[in-house]
PDB file of N, CA and C in Angstrom:
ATOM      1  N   UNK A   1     148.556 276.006 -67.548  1.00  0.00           N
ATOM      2  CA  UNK A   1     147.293 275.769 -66.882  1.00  0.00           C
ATOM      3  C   UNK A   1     147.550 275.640 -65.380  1.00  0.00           C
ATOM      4  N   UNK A   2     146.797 276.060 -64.520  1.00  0.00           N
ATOM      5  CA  UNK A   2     146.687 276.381 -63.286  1.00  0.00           C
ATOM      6  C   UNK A   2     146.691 274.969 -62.936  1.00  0.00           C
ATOM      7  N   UNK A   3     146.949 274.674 -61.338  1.00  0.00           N
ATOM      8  CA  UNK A   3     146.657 273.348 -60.695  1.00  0.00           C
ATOM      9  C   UNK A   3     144.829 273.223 -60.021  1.00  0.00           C
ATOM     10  N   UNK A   4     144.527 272.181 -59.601  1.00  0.00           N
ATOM     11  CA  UNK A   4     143.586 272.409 -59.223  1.00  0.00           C
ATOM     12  C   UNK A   4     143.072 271.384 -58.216  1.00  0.00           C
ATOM     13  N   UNK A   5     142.938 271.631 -57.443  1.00  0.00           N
ATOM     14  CA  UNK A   5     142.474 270.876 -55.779  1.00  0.00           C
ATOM     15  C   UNK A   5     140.951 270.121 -56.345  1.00  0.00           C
ATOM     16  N   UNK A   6     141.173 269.052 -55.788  1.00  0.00           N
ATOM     17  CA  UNK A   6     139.640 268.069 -56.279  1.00  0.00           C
ATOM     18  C   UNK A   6     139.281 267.226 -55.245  1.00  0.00           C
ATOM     19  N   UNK A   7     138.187 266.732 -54.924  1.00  0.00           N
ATOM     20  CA  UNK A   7     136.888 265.738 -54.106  1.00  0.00           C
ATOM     21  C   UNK A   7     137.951 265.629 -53.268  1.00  0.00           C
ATOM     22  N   UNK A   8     139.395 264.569 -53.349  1.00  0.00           N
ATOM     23  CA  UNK A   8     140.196 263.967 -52.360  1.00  0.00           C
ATOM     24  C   UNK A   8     140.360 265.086 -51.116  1.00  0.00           C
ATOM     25  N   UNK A   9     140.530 265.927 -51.278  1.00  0.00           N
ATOM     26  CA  UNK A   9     140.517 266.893 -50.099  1.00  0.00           C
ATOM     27  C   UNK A   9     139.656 267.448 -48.928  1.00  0.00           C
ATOM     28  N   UNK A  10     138.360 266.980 -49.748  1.00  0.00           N
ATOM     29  CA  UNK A  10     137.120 267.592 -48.765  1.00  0.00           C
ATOM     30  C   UNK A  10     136.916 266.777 -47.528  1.00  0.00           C
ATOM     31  N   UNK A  11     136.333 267.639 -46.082  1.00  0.00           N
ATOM     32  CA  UNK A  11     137.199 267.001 -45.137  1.00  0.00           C
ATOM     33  C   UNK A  11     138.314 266.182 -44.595  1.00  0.00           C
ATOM     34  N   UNK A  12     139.110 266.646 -45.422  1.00  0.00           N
ATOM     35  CA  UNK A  12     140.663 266.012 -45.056  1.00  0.00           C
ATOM     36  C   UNK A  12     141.070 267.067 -44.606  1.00  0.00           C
ATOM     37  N   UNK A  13     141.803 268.088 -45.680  1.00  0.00           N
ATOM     38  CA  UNK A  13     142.045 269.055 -46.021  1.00  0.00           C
ATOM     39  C   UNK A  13     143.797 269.261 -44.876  1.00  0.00           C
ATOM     40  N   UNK A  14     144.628 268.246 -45.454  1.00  0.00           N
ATOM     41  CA  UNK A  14     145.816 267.898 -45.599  1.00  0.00           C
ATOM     42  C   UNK A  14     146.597 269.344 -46.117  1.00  0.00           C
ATOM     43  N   UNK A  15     147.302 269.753 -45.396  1.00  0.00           N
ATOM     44  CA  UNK A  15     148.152 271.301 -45.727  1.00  0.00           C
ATOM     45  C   UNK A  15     149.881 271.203 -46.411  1.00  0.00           C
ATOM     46  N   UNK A  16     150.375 269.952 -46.234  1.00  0.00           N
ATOM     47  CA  UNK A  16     151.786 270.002 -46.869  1.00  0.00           C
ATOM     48  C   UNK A  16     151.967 270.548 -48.106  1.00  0.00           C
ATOM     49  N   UNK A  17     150.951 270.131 -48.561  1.00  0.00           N
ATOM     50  CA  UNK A  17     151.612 271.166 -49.936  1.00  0.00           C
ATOM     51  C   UNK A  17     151.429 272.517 -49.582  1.00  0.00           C
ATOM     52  N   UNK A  18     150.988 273.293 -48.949  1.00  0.00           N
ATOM     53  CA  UNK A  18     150.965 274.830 -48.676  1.00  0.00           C
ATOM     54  C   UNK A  18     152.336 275.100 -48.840  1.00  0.00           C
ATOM     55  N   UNK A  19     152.838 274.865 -47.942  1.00  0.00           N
ATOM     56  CA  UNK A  19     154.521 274.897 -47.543  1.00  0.00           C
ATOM     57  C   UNK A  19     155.545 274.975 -48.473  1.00  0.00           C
ATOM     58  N   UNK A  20     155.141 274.256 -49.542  1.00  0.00           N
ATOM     59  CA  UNK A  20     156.470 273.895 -50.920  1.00  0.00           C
ATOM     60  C   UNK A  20     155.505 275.272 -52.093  1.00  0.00           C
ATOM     61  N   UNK A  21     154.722 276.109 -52.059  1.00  0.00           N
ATOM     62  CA  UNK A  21     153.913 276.348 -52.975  1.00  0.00           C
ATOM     63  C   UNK A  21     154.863 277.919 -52.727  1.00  0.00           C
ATOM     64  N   UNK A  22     155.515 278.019 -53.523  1.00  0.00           N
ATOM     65  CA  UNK A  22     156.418 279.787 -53.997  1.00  0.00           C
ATOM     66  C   UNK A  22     155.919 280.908 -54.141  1.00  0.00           C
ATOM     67  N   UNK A  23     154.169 280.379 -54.823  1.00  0.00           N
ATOM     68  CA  UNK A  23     153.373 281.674 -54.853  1.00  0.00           C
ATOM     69  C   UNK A  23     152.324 281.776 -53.491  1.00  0.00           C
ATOM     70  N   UNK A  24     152.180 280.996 -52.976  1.00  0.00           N
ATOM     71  CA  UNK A  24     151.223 281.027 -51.496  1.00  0.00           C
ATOM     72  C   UNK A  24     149.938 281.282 -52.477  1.00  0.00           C
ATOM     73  N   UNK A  25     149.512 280.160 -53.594  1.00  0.00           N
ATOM     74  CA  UNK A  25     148.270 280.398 -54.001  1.00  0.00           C
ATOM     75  C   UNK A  25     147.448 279.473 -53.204  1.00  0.00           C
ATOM     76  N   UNK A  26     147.272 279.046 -52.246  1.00  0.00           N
ATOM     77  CA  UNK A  26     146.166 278.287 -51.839  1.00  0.00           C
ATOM     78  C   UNK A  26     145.700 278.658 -50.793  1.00  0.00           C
ATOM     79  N   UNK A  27     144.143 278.856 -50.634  1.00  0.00           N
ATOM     80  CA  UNK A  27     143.059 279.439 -49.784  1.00  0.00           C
ATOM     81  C   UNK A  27     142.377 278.264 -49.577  1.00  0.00           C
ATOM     82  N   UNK A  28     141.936 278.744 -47.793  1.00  0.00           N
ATOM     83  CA  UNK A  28     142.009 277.659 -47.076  1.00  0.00           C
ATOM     84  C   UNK A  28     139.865 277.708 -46.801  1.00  0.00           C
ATOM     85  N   UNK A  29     139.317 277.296 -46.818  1.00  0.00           N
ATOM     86  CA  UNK A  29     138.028 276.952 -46.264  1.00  0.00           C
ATOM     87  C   UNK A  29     137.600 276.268 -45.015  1.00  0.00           C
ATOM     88  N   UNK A  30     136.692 275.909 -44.665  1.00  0.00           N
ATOM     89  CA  UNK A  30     136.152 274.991 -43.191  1.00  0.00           C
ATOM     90  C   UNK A  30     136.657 273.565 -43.234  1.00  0.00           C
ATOM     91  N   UNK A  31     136.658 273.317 -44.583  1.00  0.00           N
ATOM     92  CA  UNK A  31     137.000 271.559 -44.823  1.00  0.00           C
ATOM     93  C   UNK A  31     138.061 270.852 -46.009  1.00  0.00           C
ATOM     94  N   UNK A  32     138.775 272.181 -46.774  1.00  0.00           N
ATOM     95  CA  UNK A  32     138.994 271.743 -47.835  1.00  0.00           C
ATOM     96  C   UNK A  32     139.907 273.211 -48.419  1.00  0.00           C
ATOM     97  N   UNK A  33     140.661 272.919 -49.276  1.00  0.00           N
ATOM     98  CA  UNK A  33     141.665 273.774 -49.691  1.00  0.00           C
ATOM     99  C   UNK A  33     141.457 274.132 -51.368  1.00  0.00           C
ATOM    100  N   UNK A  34     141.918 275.093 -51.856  1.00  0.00           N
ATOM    101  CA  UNK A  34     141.600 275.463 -52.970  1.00  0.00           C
ATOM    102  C   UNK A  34     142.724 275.724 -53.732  1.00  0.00           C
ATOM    103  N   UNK A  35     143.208 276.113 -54.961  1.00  0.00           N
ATOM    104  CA  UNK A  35     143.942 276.973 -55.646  1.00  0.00           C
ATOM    105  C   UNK A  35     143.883 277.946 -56.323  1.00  0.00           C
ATOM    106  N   UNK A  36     143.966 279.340 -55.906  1.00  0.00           N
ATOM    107  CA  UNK A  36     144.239 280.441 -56.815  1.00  0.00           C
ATOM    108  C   UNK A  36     144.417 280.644 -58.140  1.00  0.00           C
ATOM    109  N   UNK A  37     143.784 279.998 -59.265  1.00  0.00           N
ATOM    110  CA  UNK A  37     144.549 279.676 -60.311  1.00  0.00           C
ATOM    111  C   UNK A  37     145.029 280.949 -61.120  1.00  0.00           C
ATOM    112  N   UNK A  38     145.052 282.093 -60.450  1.00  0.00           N
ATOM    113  CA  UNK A  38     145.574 283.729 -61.072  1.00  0.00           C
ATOM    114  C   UNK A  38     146.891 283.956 -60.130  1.00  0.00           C
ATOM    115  N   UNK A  39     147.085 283.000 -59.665  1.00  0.00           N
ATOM    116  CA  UNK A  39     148.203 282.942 -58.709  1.00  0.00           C
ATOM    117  C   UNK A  39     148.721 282.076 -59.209  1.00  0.00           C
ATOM    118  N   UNK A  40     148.479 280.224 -59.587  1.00  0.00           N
ATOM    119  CA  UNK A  40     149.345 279.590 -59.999  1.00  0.00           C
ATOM    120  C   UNK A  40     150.133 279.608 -60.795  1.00  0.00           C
ATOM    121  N   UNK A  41     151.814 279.409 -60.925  1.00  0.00           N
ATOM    122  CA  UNK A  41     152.990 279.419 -61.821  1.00  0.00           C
ATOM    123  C   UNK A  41     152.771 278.020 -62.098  1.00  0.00           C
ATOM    124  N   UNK A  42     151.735 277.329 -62.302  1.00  0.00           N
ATOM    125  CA  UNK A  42     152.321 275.798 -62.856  1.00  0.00           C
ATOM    126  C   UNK A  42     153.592 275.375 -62.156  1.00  0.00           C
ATOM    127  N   UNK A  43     154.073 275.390 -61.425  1.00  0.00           N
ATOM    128  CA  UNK A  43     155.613 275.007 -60.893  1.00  0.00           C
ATOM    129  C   UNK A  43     155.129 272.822 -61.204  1.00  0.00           C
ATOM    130  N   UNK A  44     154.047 272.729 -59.704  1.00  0.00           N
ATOM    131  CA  UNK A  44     153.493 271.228 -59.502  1.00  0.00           C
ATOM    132  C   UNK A  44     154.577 270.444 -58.312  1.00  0.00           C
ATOM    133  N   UNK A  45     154.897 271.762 -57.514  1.00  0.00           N
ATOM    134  CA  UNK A  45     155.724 271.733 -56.331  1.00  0.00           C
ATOM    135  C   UNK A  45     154.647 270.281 -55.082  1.00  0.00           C
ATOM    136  N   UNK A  46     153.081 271.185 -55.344  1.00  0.00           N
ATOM    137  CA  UNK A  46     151.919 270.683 -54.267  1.00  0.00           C
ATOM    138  C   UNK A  46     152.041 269.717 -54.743  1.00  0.00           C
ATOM    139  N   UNK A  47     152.073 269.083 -56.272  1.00  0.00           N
ATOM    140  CA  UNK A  47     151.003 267.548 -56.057  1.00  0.00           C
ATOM    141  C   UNK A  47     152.026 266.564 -55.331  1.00  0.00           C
ATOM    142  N   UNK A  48     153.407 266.198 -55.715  1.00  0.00           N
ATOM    143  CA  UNK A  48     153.969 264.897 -54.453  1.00  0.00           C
ATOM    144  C   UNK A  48     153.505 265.236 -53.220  1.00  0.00           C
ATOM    145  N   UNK A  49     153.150 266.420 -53.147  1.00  0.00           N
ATOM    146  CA  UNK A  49     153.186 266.819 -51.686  1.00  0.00           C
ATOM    147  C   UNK A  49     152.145 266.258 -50.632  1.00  0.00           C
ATOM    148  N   UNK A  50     150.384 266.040 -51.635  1.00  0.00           N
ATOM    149  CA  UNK A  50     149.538 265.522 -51.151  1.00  0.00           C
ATOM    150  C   UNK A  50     148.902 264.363 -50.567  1.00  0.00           C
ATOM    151  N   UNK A  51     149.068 263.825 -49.812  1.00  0.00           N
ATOM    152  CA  UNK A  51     148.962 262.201 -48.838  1.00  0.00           C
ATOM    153  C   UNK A  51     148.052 261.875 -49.940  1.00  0.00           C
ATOM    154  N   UNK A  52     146.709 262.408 -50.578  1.00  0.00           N
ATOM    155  CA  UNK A  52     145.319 261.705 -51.253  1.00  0.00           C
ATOM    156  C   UNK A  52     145.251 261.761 -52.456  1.00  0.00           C
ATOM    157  N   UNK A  53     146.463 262.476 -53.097  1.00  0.00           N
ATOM    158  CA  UNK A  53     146.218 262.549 -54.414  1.00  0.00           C
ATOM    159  C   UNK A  53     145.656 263.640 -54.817  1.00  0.00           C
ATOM    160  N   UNK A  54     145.354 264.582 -54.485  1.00  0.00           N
ATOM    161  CA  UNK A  54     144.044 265.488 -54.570  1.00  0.00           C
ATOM    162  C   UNK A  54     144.349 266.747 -55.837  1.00  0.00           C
ATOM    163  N   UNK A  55     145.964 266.891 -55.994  1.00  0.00           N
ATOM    164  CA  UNK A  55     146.073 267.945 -56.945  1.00  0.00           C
ATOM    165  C   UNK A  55     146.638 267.357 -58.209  1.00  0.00           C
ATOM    166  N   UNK A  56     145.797 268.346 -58.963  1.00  0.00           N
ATOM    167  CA  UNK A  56     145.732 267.727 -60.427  1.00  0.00           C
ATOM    168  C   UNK A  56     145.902 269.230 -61.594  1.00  0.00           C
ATOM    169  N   UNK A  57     146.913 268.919 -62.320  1.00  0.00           N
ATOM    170  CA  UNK A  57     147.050 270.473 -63.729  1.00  0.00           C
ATOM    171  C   UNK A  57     145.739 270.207 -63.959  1.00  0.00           C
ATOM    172  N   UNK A  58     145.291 271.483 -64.361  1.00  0.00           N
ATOM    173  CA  UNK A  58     143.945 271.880 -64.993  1.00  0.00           C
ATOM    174  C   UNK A  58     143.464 270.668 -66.319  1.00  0.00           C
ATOM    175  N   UNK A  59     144.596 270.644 -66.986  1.00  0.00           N
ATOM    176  CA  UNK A  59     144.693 269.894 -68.243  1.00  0.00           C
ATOM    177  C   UNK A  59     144.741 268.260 -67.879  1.00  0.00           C
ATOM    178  N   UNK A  60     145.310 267.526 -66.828  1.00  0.00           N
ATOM    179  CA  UNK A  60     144.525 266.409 -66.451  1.00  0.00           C
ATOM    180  C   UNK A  60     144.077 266.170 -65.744  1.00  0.00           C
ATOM    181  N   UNK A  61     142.769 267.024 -65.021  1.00  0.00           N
ATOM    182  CA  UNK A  61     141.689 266.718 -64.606  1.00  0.00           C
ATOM    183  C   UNK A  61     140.914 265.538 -64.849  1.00  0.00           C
ATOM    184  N   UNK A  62     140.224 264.278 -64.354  1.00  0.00           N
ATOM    185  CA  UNK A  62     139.856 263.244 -64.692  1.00  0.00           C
ATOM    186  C   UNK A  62     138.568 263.737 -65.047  1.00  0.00           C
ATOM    187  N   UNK A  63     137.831 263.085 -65.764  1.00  0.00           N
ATOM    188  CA  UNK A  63     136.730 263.720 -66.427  1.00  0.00           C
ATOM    189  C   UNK A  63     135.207 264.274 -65.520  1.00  0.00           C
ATOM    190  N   UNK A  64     135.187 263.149 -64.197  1.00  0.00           N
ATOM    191  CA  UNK A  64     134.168 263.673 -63.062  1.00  0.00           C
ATOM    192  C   UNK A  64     134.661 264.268 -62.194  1.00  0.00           C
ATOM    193  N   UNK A  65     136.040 265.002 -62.537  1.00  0.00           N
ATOM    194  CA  UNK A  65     136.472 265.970 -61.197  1.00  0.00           C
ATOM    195  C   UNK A  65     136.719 267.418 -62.235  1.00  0.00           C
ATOM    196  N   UNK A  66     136.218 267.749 -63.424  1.00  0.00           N
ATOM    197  CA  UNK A  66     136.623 268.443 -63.970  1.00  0.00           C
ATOM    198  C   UNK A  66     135.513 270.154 -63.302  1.00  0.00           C
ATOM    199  N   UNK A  67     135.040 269.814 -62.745  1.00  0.00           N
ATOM    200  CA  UNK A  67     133.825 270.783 -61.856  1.00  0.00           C
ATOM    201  C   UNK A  67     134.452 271.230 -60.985  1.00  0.00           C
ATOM    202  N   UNK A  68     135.961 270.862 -60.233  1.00  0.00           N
ATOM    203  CA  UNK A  68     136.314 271.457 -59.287  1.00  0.00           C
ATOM    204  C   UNK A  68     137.145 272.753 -60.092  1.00  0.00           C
ATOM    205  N   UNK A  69     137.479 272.651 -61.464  1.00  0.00           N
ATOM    206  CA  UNK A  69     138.448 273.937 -61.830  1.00  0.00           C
ATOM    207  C   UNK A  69     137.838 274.994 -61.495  1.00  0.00           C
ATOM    208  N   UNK A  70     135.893 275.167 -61.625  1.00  0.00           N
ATOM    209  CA  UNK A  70     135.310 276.272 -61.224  1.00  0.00           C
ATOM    210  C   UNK A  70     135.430 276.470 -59.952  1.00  0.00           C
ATOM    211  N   UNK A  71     135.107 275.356 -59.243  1.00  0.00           N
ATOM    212  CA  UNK A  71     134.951 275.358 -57.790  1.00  0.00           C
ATOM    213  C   UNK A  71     136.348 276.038 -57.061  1.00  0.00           C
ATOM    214  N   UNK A  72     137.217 275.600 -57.319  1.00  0.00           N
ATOM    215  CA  UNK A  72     138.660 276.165 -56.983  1.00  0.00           C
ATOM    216  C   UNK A  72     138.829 277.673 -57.357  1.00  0.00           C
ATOM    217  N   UNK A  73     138.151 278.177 -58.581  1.00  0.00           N
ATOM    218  CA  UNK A  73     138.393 279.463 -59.153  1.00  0.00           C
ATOM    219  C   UNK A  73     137.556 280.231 -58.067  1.00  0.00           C
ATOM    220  N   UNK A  74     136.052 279.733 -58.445  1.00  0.00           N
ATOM    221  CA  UNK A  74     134.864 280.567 -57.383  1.00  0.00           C
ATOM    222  C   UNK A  74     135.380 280.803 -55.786  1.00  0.00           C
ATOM    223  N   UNK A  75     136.023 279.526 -55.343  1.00  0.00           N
ATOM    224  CA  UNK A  75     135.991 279.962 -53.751  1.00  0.00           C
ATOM    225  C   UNK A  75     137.430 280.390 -53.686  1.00  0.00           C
ATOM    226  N   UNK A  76     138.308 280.526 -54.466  1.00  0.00           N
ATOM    227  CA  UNK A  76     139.471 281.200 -54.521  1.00  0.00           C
ATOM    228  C   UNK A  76     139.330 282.633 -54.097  1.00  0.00           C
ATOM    229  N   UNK A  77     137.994 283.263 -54.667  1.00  0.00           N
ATOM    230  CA  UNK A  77     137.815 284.553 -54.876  1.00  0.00           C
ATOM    231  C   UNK A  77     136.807 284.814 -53.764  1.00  0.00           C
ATOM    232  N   UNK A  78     136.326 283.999 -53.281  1.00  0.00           N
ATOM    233  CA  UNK A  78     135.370 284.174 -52.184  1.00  0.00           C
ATOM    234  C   UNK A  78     135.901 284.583 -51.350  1.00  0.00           C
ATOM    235  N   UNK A  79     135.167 286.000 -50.704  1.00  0.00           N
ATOM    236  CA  UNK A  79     136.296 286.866 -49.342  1.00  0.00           C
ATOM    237  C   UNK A  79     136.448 286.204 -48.254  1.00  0.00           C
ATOM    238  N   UNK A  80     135.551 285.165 -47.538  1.00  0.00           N
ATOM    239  CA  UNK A  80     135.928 284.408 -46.469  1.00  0.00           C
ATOM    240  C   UNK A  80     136.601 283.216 -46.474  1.00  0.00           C
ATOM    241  N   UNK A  81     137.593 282.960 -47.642  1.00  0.00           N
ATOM    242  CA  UNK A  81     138.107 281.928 -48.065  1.00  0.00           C
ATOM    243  C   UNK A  81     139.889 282.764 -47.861  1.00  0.00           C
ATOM    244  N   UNK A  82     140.113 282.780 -46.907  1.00  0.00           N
ATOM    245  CA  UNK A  82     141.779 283.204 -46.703  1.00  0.00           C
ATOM    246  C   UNK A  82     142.911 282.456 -47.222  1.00  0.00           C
ATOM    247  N   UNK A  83     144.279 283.607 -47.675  1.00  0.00           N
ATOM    248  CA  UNK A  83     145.574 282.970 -47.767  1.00  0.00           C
ATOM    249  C   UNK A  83     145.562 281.604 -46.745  1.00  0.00           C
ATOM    250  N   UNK A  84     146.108 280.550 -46.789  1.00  0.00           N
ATOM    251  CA  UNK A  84     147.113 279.885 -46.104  1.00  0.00           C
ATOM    252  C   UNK A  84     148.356 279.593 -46.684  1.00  0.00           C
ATOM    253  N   UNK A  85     149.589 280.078 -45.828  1.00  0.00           N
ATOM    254  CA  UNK A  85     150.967 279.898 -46.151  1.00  0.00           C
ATOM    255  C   UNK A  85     151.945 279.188 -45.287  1.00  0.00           C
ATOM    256  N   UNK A  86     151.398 278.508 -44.684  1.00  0.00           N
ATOM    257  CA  UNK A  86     152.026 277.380 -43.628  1.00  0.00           C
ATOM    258  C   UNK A  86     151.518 276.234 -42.794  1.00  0.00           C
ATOM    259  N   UNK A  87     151.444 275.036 -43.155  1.00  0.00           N
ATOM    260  CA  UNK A  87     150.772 274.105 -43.239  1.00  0.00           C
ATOM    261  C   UNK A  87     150.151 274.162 -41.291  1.00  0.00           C
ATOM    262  N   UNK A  88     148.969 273.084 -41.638  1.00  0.00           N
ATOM    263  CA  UNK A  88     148.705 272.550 -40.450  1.00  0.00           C
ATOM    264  C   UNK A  88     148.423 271.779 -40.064  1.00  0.00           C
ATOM    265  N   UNK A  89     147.841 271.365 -38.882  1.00  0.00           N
ATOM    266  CA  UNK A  89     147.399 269.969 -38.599  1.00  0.00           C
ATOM    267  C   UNK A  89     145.985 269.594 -39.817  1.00  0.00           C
ATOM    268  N   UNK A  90     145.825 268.717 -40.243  1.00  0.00           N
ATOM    269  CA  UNK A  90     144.733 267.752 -40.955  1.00  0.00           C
ATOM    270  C   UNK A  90     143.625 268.377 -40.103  1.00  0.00           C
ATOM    271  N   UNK A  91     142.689 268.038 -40.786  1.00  0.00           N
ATOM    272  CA  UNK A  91     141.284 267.815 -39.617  1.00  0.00           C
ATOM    273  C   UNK A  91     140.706 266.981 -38.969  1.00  0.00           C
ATOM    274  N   UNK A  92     140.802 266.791 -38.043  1.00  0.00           N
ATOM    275  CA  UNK A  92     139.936 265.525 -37.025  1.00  0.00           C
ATOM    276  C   UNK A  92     140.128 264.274 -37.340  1.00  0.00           C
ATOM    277  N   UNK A  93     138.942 264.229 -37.930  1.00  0.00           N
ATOM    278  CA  UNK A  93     138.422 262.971 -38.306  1.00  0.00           C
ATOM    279  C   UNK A  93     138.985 262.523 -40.247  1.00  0.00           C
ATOM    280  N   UNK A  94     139.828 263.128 -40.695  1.00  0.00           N
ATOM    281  CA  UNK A  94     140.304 263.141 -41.223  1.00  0.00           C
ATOM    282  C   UNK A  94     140.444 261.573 -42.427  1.00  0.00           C
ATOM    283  N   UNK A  95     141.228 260.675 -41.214  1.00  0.00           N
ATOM    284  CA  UNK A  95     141.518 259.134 -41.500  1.00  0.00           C
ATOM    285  C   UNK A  95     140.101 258.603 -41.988  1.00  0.00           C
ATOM    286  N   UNK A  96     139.574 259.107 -41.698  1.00  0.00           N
ATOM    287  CA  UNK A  96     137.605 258.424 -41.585  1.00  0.00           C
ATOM    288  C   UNK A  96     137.246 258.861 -43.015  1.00  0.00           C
ATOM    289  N   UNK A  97     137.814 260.399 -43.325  1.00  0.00           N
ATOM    290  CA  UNK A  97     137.398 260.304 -44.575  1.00  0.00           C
ATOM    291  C   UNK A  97     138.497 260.428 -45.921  1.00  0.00           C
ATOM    292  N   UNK A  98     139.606 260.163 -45.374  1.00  0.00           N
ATOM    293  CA  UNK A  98     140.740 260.032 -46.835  1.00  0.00           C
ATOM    294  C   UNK A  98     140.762 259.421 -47.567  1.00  0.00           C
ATOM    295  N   UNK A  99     139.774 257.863 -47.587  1.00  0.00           N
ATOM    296  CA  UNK A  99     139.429 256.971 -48.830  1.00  0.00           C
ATOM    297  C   UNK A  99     138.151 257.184 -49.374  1.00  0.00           C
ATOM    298  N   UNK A 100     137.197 258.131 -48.770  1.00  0.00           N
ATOM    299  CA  UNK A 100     136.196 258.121 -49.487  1.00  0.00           C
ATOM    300  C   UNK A 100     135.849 259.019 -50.416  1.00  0.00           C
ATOM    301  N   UNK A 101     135.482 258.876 -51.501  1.00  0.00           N
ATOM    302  CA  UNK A 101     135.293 259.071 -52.439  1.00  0.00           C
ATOM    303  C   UNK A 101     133.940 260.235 -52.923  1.00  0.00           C
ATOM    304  N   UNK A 102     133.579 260.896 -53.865  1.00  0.00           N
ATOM    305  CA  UNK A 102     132.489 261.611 -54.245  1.00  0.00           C
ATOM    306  C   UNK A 102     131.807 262.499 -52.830  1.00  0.00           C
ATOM    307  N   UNK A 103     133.118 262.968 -52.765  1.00  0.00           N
ATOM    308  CA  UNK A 103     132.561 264.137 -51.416  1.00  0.00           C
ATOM    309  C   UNK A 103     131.844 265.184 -51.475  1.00  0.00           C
ATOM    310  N   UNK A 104     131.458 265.418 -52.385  1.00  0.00           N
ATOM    311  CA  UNK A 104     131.226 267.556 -53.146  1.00  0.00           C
ATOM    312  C   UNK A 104     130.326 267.446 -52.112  1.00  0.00           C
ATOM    313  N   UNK A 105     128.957 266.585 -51.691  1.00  0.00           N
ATOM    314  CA  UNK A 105     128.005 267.334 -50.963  1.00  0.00           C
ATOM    315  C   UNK A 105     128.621 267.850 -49.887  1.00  0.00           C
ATOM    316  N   UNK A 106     129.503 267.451 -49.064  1.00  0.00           N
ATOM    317  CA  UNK A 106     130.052 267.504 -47.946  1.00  0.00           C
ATOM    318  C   UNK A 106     131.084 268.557 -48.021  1.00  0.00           C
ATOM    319  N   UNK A 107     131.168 269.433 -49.167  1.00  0.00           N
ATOM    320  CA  UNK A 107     132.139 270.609 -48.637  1.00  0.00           C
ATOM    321  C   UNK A 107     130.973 272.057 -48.496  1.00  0.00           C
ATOM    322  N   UNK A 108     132.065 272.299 -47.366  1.00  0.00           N
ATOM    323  CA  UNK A 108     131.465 273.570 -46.663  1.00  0.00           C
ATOM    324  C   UNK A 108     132.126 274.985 -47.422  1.00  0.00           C
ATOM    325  N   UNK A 109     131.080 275.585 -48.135  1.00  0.00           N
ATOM    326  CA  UNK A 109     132.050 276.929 -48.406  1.00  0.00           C
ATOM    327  C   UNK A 109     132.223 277.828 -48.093  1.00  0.00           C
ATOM    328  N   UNK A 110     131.801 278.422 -46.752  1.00  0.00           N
ATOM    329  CA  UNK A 110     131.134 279.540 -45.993  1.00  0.00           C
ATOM    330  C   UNK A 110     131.050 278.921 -44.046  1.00  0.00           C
TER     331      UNK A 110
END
């Protein structure tokens, strides 16, 4: 089962795990990062990698983040949703939002 990027990421969107990831499955958005899951090898190189916790195997998904496996699949495939293969700076304001919680309204997909 594929990995899968969830809520913890949206406006954060924290890049270290890009860097350790062998297949370069993760596509990058305005606020938030995704996974390729036709790309993922299961390796699970990303999840220590993430400051928020944010990546999770398909298979333990917590039960109110289980909406991001689509979400990750859909904007995986979305054409303005590009490779990223080398990490970067966080976003902004970042610290402001790494503890908060139930973000979905707040991601940008386009």
């Amino acid at each position: 089962m594929p990995f899968v990027v969830t809520d913890s990421c949206i406006r954060c969107k924290y890049t270290d795990c890009v860097d350790v990831c062998p297949m370069d499955c993760f596509r990058q958005g305005p606020n938030f990062l995704v996974i390729a899951p036709e790309d993922c090898i299961d390796c699970s190189m990303c999840v220590p990698e993430c400051p928020v916790g944010a990546i999770y195997n398909e298979t333990d998904l917590p039960g109110e983040q289980r909406h991001f496996a689509e979400i990750n699949a859909r904007l995986a495939a979305h054409p303005d949703w590009k490779p990223i293969t080398r990490s970067q700076a966080p976003l902004p304001d970042h610290e402001a939002w790494r503890d908060v919680a139930n973000k979905l309204e707040f991601l940008e997909q386009a």
